[in-house]
C-alpha atoms as a PDB file:
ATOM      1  CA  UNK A   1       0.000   0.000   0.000  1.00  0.00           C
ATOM      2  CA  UNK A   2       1.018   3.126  -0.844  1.00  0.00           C
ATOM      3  CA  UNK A   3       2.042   5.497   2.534  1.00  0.00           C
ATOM      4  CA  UNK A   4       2.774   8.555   0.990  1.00  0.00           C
ATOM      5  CA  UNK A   5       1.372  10.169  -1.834  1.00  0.00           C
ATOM      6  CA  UNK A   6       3.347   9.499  -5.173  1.00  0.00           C
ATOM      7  CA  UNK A   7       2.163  10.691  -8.299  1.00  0.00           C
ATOM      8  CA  UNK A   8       0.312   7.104  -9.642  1.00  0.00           C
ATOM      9  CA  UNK A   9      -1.220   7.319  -6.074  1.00  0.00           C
ATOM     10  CA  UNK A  10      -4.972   6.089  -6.378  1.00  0.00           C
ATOM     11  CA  UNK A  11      -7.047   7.955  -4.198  1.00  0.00           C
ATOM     12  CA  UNK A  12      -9.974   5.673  -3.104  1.00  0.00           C
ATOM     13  CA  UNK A  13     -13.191   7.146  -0.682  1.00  0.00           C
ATOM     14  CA  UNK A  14     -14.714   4.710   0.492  1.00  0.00           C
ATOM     15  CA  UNK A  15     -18.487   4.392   1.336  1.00  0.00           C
ATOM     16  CA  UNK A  16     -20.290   2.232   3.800  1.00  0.00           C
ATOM     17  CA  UNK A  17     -23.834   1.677   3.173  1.00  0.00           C
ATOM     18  CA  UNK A  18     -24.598   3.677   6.533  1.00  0.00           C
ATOM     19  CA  UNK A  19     -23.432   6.407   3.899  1.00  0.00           C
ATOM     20  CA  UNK A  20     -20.234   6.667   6.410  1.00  0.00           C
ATOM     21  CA  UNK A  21     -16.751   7.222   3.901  1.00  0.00           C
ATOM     22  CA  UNK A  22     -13.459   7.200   4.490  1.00  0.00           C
ATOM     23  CA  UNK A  23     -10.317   8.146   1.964  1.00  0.00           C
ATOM     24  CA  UNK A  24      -7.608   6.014   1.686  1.00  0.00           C
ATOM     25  CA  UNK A  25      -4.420   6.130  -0.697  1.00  0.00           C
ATOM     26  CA  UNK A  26      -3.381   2.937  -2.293  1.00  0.00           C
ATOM     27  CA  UNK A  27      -0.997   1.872  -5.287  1.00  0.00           C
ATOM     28  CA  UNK A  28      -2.320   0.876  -8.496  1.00  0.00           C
ATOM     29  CA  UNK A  29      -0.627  -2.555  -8.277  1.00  0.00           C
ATOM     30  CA  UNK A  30      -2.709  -3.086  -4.876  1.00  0.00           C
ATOM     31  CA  UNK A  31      -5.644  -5.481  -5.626  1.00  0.00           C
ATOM     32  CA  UNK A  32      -9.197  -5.580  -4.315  1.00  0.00           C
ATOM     33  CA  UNK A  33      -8.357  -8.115  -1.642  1.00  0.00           C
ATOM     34  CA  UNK A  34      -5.348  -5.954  -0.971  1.00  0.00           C
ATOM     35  CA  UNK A  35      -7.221  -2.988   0.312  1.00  0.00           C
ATOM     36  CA  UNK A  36      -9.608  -4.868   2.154  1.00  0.00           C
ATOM     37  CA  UNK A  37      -6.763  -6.202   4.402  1.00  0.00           C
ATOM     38  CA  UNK A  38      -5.748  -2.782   5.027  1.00  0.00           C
ATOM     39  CA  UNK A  39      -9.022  -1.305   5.848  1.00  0.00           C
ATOM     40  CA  UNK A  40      -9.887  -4.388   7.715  1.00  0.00           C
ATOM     41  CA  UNK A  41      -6.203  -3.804   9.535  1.00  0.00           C
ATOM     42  CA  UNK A  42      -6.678   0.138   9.463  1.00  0.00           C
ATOM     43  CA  UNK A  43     -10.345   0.685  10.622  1.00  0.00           C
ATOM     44  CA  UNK A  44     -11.133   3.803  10.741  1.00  0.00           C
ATOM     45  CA  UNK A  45     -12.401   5.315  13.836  1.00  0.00           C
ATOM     46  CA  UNK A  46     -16.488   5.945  13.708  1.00  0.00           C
ATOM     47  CA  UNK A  47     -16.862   2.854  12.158  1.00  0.00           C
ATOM     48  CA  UNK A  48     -17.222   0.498  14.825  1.00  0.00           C
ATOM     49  CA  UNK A  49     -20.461  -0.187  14.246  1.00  0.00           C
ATOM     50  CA  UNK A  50     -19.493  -1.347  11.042  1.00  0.00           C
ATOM     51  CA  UNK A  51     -16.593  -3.448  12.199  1.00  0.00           C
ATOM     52  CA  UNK A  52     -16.522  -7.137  10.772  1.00  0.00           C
ATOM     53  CA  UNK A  53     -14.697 -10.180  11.787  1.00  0.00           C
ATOM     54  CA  UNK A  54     -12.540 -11.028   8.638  1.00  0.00           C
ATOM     55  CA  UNK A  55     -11.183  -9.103   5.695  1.00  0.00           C
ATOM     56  CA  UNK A  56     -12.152 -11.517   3.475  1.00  0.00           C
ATOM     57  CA  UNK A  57     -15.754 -10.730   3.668  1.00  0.00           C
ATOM     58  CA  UNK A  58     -15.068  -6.943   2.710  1.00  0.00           C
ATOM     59  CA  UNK A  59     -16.375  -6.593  -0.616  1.00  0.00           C
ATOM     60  CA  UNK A  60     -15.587  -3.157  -3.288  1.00  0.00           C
ATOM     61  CA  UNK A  61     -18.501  -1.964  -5.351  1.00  0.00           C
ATOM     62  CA  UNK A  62     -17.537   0.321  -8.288  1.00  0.00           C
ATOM     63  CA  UNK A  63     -19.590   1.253 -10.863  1.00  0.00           C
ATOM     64  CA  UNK A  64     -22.056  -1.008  -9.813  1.00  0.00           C
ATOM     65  CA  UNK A  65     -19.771  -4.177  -9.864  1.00  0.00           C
ATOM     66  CA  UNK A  66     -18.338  -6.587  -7.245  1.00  0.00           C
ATOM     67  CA  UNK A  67     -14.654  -6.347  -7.477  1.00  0.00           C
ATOM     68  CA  UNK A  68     -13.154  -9.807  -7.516  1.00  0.00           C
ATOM     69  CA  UNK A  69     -10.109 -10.184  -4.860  1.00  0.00           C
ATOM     70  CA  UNK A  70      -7.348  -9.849  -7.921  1.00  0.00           C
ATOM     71  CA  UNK A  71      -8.534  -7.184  -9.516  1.00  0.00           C
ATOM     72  CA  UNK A  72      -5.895  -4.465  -9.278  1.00  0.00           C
ATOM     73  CA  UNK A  73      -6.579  -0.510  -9.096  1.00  0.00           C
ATOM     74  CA  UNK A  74      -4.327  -0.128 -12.320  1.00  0.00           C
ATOM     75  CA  UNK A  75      -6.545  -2.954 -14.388  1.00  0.00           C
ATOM     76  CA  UNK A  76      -9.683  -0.352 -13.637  1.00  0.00           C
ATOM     77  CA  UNK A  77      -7.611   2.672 -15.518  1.00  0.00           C
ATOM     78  CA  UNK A  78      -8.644   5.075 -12.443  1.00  0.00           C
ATOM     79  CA  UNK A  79      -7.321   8.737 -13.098  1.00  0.00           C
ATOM     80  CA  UNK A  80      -4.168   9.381 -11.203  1.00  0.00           C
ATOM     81  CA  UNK A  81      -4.612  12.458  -9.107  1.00  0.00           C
ATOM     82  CA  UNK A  82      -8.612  12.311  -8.516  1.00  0.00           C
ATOM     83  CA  UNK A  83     -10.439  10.731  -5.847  1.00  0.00           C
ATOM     84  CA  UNK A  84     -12.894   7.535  -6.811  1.00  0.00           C
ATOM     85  CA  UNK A  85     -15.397   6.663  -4.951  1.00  0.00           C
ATOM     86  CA  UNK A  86     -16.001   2.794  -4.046  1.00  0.00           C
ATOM     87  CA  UNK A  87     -18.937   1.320  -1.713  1.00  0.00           C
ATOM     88  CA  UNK A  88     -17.421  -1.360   1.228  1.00  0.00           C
ATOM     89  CA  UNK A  89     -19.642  -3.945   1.576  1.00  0.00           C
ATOM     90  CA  UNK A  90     -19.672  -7.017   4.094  1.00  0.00           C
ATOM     91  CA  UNK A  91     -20.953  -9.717   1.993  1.00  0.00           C
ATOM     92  CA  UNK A  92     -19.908 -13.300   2.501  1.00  0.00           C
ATOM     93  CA  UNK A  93     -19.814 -14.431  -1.171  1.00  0.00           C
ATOM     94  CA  UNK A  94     -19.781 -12.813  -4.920  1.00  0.00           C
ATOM     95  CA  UNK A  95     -22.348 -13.046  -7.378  1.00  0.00           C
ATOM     96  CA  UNK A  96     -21.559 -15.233 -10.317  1.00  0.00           C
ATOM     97  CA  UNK A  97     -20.426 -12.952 -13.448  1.00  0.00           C
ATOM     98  CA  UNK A  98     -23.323 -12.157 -15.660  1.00  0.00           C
ATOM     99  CA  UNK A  99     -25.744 -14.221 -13.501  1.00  0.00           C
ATOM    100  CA  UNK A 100     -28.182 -11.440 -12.779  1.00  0.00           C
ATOM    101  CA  UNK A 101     -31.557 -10.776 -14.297  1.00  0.00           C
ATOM    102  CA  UNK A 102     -31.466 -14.446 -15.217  1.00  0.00           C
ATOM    103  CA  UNK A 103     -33.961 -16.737 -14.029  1.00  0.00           C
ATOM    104  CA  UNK A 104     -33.237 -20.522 -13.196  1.00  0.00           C
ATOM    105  CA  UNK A 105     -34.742 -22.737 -15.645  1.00  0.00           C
ATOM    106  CA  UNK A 106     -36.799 -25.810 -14.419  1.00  0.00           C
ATOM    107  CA  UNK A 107     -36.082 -29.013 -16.182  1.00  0.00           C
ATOM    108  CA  UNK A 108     -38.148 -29.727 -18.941  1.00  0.00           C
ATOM    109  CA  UNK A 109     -41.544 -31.423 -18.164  1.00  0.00           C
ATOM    110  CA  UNK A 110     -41.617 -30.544 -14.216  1.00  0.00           C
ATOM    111  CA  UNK A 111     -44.085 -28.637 -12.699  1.00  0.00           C
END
């Protein structure tokens, strides 16, 4: 994780969905599981309400998308300099990709 601010720096805010938010500076080579450790390891003050018992079930939203764990900040092209804005989310599993909006399908001829 980035400590100081250098200039490929990703500025993250962070958002908990008691509409709490924290900023944080990472590297772009950190990943998704990456900054959960450190949030989980650096939790920020106000938030103990919020506090969970692993890092592994911190989840980042952005754009409307579960990050998967390896996903780095450099894959998502975020603009050096800016802040982004992510939700935190304790959720204990992902979503399958592109299994939304789709319904299961019964076997043919059950009722």
């Amino acid at each position: 994780m980035a400590s100081q601010r250098s200039p490929d720096a990703v500025s993250l805010r962070l958002i908990l969905v008691s509409g709490k938010t924290q900023d944080f500076t990472f590297s772009p080579s950190d990943s998704a599981a990456d900054i959960a450790h450190h949030v989980f390891e650096n939790w920020p003050a106000g938030w103990e309400e919020e506090q969970v018992s692993s890092p592994s079930i911190l989840r980042l939203i952005f754009q409307g998308r579960f990050l998967h764990g390896n996903v780095t900040l450099g894959a998502l092209k975020l603009p050096p300099g800016r802040t982004t804005v992510m939700h935190l989310v304790a959720r204990e599993t992902l979503p399958e990709p592109n299994s939304y909006g789709k319904l299961p399908v019964a076997p043919h001829g059950s009722t």
